[in-house]
N, C-alpha and C. Protein backbone atom coordinates (compact mmCIF):
# COMPACT_ATOMS: atom_id res chain seq x y z
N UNK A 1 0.84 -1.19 0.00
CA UNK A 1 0.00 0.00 0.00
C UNK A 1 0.88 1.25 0.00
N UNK A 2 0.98 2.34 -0.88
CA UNK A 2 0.96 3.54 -1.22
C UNK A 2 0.50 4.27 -0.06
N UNK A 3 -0.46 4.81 0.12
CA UNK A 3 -0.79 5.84 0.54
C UNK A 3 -2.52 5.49 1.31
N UNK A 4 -2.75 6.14 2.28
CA UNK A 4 -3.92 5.73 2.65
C UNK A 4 -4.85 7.12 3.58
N UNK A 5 -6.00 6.99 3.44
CA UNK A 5 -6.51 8.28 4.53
C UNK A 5 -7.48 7.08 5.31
N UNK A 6 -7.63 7.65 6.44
CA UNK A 6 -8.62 6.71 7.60
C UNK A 6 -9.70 7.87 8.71
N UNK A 7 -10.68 7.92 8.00
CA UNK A 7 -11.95 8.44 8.53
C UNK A 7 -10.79 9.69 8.41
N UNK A 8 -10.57 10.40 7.48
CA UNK A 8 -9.55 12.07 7.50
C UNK A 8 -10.78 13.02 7.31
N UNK A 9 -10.66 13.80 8.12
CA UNK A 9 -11.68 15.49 7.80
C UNK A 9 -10.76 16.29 8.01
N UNK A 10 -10.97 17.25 7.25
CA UNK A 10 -9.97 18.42 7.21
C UNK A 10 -11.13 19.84 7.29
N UNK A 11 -10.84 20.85 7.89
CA UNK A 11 -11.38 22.01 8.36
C UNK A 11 -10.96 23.55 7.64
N UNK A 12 -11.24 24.63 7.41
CA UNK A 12 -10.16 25.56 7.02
C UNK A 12 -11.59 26.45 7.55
N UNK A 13 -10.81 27.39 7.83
CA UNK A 13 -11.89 28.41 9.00
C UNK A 13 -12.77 28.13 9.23
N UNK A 14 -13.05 27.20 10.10
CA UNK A 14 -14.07 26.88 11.05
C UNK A 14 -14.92 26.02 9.49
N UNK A 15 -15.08 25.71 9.11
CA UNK A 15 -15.70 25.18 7.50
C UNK A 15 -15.29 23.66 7.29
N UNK A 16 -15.73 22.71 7.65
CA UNK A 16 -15.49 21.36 6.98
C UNK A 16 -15.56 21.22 5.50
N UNK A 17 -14.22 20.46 5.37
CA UNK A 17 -14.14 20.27 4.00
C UNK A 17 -14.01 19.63 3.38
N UNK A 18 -13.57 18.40 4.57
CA UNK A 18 -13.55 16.67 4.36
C UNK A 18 -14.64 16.11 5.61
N UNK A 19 -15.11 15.16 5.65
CA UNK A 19 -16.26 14.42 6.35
C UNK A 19 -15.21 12.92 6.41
N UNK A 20 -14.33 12.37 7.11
CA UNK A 20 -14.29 11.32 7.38
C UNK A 20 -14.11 10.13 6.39
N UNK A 21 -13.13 11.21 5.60
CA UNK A 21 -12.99 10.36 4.11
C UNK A 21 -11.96 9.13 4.34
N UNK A 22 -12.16 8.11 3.93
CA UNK A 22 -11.71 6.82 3.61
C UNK A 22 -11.00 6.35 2.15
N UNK A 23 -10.38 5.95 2.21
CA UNK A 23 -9.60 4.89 0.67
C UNK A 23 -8.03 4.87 0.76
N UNK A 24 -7.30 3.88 0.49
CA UNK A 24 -6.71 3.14 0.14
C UNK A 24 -5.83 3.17 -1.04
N UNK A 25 -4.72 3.24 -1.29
CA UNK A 25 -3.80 3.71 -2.71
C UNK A 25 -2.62 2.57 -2.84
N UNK A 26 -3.10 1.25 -3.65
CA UNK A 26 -2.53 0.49 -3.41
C UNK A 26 -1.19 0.32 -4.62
N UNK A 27 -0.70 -0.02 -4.62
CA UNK A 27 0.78 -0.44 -5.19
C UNK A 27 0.25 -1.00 -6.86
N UNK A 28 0.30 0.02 -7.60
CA UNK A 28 0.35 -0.03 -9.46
C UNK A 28 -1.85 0.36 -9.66
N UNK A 29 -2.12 0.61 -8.49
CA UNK A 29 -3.13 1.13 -8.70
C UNK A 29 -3.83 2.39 -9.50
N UNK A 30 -5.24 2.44 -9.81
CA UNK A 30 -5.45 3.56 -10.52
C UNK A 30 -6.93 4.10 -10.01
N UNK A 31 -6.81 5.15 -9.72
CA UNK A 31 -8.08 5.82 -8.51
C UNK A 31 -8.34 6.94 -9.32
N UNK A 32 -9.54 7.15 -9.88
CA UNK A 32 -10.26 8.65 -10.67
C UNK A 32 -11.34 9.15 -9.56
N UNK A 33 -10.88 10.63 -8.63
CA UNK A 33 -11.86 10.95 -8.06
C UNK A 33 -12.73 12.10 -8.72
N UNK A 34 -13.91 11.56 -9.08
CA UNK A 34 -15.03 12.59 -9.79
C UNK A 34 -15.90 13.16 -8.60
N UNK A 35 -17.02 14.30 -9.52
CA UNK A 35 -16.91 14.85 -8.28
C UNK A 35 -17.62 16.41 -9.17
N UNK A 36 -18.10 17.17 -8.36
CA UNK A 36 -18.74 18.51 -8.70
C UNK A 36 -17.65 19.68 -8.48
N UNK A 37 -17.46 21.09 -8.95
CA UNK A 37 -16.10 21.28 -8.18
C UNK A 37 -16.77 21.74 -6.32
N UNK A 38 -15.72 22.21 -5.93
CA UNK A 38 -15.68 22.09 -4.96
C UNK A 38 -16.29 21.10 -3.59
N UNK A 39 -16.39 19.52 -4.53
CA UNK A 39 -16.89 18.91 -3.56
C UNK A 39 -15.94 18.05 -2.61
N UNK A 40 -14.38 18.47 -2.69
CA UNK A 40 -13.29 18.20 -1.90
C UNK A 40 -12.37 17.36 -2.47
N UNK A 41 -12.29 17.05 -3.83
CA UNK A 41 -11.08 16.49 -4.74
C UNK A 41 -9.76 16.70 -4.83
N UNK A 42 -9.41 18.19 -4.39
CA UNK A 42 -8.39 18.65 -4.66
C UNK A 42 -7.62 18.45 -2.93
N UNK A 43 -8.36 18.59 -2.53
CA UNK A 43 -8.08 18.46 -0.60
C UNK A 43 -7.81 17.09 -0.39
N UNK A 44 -8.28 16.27 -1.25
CA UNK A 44 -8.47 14.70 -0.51
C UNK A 44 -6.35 14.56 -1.48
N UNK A 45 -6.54 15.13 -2.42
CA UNK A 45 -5.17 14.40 -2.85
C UNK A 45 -4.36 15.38 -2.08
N UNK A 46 -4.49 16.62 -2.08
CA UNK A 46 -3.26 17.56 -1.04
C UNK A 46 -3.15 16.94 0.23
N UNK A 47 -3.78 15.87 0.90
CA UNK A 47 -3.48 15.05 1.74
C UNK A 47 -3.28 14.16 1.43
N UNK A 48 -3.31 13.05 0.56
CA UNK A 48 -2.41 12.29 0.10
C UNK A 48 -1.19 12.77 -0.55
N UNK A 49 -0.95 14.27 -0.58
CA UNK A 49 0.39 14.49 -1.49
C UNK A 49 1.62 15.18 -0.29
N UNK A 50 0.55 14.78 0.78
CA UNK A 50 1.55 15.55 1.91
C UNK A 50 1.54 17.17 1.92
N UNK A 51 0.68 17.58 1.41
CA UNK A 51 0.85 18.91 1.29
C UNK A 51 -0.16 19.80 2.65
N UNK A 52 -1.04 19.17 2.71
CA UNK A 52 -2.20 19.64 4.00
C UNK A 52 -2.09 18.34 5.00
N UNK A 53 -2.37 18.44 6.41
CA UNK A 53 -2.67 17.66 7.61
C UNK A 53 -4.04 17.81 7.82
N UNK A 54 -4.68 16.55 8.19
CA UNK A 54 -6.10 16.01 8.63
C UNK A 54 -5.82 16.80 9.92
N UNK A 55 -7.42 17.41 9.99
CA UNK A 55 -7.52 18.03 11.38
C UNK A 55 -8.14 17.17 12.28
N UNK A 56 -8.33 15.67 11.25
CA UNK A 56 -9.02 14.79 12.38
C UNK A 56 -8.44 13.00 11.38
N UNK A 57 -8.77 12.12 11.87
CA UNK A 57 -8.33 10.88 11.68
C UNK A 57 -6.92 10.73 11.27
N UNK A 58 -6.75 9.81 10.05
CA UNK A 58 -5.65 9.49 9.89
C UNK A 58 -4.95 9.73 9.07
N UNK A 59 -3.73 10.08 8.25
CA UNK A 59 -3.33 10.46 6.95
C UNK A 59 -1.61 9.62 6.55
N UNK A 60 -1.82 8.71 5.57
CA UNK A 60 -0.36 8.55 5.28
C UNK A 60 -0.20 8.88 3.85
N UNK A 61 0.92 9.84 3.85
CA UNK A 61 0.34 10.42 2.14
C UNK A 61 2.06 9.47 1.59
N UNK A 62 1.96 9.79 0.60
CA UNK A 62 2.63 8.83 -0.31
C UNK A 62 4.10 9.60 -0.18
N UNK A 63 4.84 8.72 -0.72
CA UNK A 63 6.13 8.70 -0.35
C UNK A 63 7.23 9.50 -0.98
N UNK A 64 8.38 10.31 -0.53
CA UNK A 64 8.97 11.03 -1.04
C UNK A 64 9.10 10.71 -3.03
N UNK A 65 9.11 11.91 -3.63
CA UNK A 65 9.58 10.68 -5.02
C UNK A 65 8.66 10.57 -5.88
N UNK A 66 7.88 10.78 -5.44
CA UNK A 66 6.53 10.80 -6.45
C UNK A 66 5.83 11.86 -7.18
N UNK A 67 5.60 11.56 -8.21
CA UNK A 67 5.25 12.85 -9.18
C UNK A 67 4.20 13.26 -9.07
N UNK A 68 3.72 14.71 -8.94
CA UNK A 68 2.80 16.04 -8.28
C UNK A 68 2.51 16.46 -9.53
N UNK A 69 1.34 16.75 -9.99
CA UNK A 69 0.92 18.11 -10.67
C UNK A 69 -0.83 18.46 -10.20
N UNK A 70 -0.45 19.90 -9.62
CA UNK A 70 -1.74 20.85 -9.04
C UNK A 70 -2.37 20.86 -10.25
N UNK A 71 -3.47 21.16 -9.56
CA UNK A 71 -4.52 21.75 -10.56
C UNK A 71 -3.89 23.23 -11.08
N UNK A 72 -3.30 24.55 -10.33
CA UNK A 72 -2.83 25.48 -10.45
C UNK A 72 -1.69 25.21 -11.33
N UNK A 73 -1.42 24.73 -12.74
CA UNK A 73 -0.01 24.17 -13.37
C UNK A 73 0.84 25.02 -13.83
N UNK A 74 0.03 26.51 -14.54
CA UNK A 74 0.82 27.57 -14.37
C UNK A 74 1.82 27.89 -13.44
N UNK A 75 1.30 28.04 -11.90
CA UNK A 75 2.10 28.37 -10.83
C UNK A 75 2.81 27.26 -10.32
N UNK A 76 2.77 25.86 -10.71
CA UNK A 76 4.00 25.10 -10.82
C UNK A 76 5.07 25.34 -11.10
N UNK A 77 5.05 25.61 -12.89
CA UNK A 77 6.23 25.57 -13.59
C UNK A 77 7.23 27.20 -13.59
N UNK A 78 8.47 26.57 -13.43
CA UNK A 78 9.22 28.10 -12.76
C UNK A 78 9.43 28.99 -14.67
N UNK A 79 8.80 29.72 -14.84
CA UNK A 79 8.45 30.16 -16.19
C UNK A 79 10.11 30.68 -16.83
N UNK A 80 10.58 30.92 -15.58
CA UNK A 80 12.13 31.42 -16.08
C UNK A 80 12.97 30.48 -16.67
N UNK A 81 12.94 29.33 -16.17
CA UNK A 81 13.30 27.92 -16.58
C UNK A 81 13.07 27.74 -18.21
N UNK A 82 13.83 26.75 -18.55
CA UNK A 82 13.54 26.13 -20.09
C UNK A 82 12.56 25.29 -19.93
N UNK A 83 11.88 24.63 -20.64
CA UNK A 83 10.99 23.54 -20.74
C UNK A 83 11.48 22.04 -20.09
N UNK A 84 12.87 22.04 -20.82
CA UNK A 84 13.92 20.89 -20.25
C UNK A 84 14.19 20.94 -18.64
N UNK A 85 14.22 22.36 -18.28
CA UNK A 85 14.97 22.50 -16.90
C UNK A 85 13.66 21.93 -16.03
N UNK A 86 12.30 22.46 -16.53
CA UNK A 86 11.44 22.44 -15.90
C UNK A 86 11.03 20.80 -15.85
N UNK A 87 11.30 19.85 -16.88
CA UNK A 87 10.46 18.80 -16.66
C UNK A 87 11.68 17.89 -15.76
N UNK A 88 13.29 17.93 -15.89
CA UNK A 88 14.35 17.30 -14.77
C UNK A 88 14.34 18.10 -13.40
N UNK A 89 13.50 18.71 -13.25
CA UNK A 89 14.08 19.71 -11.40
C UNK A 89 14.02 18.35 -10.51
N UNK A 90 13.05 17.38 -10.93
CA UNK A 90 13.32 16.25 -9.73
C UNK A 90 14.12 15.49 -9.69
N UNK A 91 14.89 15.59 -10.66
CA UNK A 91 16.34 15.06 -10.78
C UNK A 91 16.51 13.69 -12.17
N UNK A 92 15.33 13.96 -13.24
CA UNK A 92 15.37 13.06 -14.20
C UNK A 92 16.55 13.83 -14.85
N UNK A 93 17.10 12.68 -15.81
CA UNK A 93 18.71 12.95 -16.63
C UNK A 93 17.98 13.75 -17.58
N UNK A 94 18.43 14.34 -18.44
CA UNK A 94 18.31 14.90 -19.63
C UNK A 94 17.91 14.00 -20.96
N UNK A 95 18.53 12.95 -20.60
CA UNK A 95 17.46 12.53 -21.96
C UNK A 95 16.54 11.73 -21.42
N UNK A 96 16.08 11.42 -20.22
CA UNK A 96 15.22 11.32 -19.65
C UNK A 96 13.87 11.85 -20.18
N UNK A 97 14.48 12.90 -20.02
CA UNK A 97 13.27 14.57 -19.79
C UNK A 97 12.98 14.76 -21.24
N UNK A 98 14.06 14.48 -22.32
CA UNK A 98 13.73 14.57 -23.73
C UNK A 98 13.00 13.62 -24.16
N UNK A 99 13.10 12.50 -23.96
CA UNK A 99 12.38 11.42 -24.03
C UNK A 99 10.84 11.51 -23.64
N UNK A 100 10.09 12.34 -22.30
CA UNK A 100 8.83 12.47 -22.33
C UNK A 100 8.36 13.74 -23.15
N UNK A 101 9.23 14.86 -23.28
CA UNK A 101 9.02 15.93 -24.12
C UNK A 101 8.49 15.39 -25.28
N UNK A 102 9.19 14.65 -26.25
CA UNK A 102 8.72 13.51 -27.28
C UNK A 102 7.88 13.56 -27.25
N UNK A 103 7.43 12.55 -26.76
CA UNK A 103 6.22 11.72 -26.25
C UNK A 103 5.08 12.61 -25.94
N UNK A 104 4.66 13.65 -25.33
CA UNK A 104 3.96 14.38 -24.90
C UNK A 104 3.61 15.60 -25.58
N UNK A 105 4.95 16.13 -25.98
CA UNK A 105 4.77 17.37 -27.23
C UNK A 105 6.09 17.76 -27.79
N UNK A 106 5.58 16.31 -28.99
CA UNK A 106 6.30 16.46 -30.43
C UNK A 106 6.60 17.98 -30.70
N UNK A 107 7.67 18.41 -31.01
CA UNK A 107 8.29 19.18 -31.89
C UNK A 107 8.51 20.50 -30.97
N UNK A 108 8.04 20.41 -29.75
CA UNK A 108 8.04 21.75 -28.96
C UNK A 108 9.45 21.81 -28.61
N UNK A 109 10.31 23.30 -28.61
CA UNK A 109 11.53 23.36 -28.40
C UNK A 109 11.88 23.35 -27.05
N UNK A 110 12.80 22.23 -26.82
CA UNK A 110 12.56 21.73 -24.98
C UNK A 110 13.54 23.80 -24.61
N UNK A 111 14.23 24.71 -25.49
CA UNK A 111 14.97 25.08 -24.44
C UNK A 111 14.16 26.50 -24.42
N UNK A 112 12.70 26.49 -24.98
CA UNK A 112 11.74 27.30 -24.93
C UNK A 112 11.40 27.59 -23.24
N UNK A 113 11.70 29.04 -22.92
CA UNK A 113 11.16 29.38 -21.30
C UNK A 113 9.97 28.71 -21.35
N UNK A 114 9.53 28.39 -20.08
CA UNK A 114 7.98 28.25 -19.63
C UNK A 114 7.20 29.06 -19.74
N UNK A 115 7.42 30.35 -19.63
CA UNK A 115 6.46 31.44 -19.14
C UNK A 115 6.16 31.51 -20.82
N UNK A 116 6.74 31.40 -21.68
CA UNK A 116 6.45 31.67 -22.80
C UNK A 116 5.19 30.84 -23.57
N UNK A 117 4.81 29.33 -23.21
CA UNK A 117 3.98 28.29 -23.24
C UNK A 117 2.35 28.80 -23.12
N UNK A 118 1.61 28.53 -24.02
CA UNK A 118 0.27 28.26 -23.53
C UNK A 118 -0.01 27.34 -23.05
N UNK A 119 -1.47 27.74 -22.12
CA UNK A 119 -1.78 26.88 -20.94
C UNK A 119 -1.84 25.30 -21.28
N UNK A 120 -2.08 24.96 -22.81
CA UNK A 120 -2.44 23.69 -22.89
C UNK A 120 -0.66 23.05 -23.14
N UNK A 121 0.41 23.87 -23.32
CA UNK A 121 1.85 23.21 -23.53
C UNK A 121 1.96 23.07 -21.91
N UNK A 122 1.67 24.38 -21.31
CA UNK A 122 1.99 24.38 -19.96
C UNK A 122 1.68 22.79 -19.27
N UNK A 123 0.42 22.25 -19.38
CA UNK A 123 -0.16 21.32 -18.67
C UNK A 123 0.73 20.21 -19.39
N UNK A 124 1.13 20.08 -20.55
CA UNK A 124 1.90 18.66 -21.04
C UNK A 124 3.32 19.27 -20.95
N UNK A 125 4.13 20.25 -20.48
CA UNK A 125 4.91 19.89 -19.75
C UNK A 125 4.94 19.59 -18.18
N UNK A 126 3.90 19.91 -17.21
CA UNK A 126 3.56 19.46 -16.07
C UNK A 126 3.49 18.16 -16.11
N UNK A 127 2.55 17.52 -17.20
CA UNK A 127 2.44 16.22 -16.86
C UNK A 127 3.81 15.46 -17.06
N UNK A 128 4.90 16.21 -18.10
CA UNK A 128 5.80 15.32 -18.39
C UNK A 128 6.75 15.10 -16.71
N UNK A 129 7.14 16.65 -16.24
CA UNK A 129 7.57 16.08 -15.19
C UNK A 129 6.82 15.56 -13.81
N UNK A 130 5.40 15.19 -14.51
CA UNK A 130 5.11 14.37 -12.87
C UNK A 130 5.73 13.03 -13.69
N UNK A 131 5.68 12.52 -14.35
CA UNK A 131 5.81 11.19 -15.07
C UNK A 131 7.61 11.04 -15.01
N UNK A 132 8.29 11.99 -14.84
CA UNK A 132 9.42 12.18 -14.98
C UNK A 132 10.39 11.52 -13.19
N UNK A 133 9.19 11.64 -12.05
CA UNK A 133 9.57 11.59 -10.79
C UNK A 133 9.78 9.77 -10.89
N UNK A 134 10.56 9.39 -9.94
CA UNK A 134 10.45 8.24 -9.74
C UNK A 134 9.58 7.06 -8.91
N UNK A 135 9.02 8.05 -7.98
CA UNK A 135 8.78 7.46 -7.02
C UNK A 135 7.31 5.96 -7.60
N UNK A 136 6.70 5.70 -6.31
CA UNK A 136 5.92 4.40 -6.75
C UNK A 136 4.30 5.02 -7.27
N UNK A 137 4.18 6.50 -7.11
CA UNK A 137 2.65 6.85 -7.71
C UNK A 137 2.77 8.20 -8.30
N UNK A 138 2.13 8.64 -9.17
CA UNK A 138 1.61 10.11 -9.88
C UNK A 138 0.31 10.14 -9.36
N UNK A 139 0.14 11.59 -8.91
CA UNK A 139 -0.72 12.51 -8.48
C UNK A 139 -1.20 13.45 -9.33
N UNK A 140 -2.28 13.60 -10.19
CA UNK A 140 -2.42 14.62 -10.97
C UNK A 140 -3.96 15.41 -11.07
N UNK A 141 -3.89 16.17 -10.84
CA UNK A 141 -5.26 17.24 -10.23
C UNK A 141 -5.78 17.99 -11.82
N UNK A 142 -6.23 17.33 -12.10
CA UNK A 142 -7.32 17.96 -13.61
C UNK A 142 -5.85 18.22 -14.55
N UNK A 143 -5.32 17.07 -14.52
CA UNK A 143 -3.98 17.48 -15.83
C UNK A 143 -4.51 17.53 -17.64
N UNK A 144 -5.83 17.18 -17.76
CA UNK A 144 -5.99 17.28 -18.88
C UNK A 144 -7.08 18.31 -19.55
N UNK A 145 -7.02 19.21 -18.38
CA UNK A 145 -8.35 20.31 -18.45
C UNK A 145 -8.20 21.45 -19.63
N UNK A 146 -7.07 21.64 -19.77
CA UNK A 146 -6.58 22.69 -20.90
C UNK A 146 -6.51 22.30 -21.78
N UNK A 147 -6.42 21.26 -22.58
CA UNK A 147 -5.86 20.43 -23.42
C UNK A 147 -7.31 20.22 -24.66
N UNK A 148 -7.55 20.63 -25.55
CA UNK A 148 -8.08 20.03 -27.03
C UNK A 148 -8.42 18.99 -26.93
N UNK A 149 -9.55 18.63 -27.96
CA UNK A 149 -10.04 16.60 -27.66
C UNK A 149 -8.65 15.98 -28.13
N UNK A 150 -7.79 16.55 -29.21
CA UNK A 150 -7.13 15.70 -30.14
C UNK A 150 -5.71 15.70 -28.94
N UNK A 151 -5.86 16.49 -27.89
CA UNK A 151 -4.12 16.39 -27.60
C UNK A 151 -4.72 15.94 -26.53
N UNK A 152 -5.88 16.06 -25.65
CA UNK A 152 -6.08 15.16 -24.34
C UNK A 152 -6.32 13.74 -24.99
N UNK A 153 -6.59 13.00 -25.96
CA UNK A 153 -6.57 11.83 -26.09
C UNK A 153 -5.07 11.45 -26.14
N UNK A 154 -4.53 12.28 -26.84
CA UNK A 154 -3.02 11.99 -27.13
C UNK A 154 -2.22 11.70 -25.61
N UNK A 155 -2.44 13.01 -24.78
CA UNK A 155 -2.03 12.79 -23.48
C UNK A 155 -2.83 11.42 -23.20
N UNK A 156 -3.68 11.09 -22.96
CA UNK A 156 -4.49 10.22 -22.04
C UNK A 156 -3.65 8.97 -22.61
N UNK A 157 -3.21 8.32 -24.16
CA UNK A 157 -2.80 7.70 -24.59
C UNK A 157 -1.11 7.17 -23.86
N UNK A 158 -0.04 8.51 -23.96
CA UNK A 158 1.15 8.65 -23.47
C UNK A 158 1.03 8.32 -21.82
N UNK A 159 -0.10 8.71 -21.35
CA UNK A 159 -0.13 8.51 -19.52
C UNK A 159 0.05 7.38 -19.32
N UNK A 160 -1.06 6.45 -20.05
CA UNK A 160 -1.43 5.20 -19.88
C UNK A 160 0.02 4.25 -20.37
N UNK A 161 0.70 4.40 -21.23
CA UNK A 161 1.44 4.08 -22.07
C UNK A 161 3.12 4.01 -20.79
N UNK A 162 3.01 5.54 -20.47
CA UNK A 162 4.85 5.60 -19.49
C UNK A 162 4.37 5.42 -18.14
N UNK A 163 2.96 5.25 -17.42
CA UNK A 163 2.47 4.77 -16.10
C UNK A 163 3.60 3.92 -16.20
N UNK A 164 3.71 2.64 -16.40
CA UNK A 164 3.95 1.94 -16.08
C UNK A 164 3.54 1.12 -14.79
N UNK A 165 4.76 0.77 -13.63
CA UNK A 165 3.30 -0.66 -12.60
C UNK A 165 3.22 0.81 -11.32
N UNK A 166 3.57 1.90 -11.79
CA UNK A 166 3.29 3.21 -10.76
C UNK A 166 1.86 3.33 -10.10
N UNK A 167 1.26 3.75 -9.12
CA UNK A 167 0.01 4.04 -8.72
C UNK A 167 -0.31 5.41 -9.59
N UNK A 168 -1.65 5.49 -9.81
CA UNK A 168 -2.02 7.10 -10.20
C UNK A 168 -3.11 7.01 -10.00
N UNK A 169 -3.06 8.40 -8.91
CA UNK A 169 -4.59 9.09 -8.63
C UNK A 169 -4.87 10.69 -9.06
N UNK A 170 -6.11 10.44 -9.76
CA UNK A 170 -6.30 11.27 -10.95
C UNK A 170 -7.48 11.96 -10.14
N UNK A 171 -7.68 13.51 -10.81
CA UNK A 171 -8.74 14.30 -10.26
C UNK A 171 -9.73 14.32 -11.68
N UNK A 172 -10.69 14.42 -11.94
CA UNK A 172 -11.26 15.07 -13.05
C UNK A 172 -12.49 14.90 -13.36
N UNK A 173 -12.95 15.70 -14.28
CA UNK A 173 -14.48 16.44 -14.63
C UNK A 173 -15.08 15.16 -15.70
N UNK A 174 -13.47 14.53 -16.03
CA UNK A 174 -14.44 13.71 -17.50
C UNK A 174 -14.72 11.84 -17.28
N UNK A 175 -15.80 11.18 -16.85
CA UNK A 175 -15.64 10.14 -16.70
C UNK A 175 -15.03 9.09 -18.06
N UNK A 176 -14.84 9.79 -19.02
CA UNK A 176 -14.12 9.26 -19.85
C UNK A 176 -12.52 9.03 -20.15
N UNK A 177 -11.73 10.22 -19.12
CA UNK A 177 -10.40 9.92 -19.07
C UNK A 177 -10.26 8.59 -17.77
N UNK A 178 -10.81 8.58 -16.63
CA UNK A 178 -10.51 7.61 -15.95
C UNK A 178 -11.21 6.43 -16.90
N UNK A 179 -11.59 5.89 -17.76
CA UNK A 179 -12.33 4.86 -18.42
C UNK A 179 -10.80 4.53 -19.23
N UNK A 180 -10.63 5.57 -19.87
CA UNK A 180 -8.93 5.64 -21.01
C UNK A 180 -8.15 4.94 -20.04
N UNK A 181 -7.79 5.31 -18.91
CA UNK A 181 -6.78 5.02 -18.05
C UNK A 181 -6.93 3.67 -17.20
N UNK A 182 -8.22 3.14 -17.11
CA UNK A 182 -8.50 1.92 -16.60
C UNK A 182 -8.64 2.18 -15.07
N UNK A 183 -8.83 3.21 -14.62
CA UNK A 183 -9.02 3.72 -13.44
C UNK A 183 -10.07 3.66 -12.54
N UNK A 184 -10.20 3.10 -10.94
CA UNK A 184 -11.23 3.04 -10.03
C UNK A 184 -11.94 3.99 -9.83
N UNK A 185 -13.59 4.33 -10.05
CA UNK A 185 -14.03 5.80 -9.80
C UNK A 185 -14.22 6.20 -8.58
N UNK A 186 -13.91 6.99 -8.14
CA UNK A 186 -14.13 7.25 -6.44
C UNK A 186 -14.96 9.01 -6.87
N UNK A 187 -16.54 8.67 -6.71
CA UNK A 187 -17.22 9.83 -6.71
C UNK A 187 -17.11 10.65 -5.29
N UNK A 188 -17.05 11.96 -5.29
CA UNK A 188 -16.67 12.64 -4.36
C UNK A 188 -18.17 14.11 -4.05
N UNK A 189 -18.32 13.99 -3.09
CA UNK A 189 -20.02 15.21 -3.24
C UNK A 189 -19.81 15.46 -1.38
N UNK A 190 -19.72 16.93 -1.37
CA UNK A 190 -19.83 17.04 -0.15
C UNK A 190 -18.79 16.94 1.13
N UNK A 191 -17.72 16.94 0.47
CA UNK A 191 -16.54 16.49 1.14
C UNK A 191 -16.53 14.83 1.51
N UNK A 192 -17.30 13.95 0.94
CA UNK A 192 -16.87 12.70 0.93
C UNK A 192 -17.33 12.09 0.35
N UNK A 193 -16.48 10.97 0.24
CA UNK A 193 -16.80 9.65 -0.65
C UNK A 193 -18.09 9.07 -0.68
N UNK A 194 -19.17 9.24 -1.78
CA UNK A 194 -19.91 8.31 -1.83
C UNK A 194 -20.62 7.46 -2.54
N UNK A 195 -19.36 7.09 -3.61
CA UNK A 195 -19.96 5.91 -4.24
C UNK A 195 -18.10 5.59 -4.51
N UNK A 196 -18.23 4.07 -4.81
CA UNK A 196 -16.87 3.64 -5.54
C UNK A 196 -17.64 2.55 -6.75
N UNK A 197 -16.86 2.73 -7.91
CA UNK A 197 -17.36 2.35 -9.06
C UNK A 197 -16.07 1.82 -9.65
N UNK A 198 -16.42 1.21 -10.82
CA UNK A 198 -15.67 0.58 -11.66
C UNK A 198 -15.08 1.38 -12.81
């Protein structure tokens, strides 16, 4: 097991925002939490990503090493950076990092700044360096929201393709990318879990 929450609620001014959420992140697994916005998707993985503490139950968020991308992907990527610099900061080699550039977006010039990128390059270089981390799971919070039908299939294709036996827990609006990805649905309403689907 990866990563796990146990009856977790989380609070932010006096405001519940998790209810006693439950699940499990097991080893080469694949978890799609759907969901209305603000019905606590983005909170349930910032505690599995180690980024927020449960103000109540239990939290083991996943392990150093593992590849992150916010929903916020703009304010990820350090725009001053090259494209290249930006997808190795976690310490993938260089042709590492060229190698998902490839893969993700053909022909884009890796030593192109970030800040220079539209939002939909922005998000497929985010995704390249979560895919780029080593660790045993990817975390990715609406990575295919910017993205065109023709380049989110493309992404959805490449995810599925360099996953490999990694865990990934996915945030998103479309029950058709967790279907692409072969992914567990974990519907989310209200700050908690209440349905798990196939």
């Amino acid at each position: 097991m990866i990563a796990e929450l146990r009856a977790a609620s989380l609070t932010r001014d006096d405001r519940p925002v998790l209810r006693e959420v439950s699940l499990r992140v097991r080893d080469g697994e694949r978890l799609a939490l759907v969901g209305p916005n603000g019905a606590g998707k983005t909170s349930i993985v910032r505690l599995l990503a180690g980024l927020e503490t449960p103000t109540g139950g239990e939290c083991r968020h996943v392990p150093r090493g593992c590849g992150y991308l916010p929903q916020a992907v703009g304010a990820s990527l350090f725009p001053w950076f090259s494209v290249l610099r930006n997808v190795c900061l976690l310490g993938a080699s260089r042709e590492r990092g060229l190698e998902l550039l490839a893969a993700f977006t053909p022909g884009l010039d890796s030593s192109r700044r970030a800040g220079s990128l539209s939002g939909g390059e922005q998000q497929l270089v985010a995704l390249a360096r979560a895919l780029a981390a080593d660790g045993p799971a990817v975390i990715a919070d609406e990575p295919f929201s910017a993205l065109a039908p023709a380049a989110r299939a493309h992404a959805l294709t490449v995810v599925d393709s360099l996953l490999g036996r990694r865990a990934l827990v996915l945030v998103t609006h479309q029950p058709h990318d967790a279907k692409a990805l072969g992914a567990r649905v974990l519907e989310v309403a209200n700050g908690a879990i209440t349905e798990v689907g196939p």
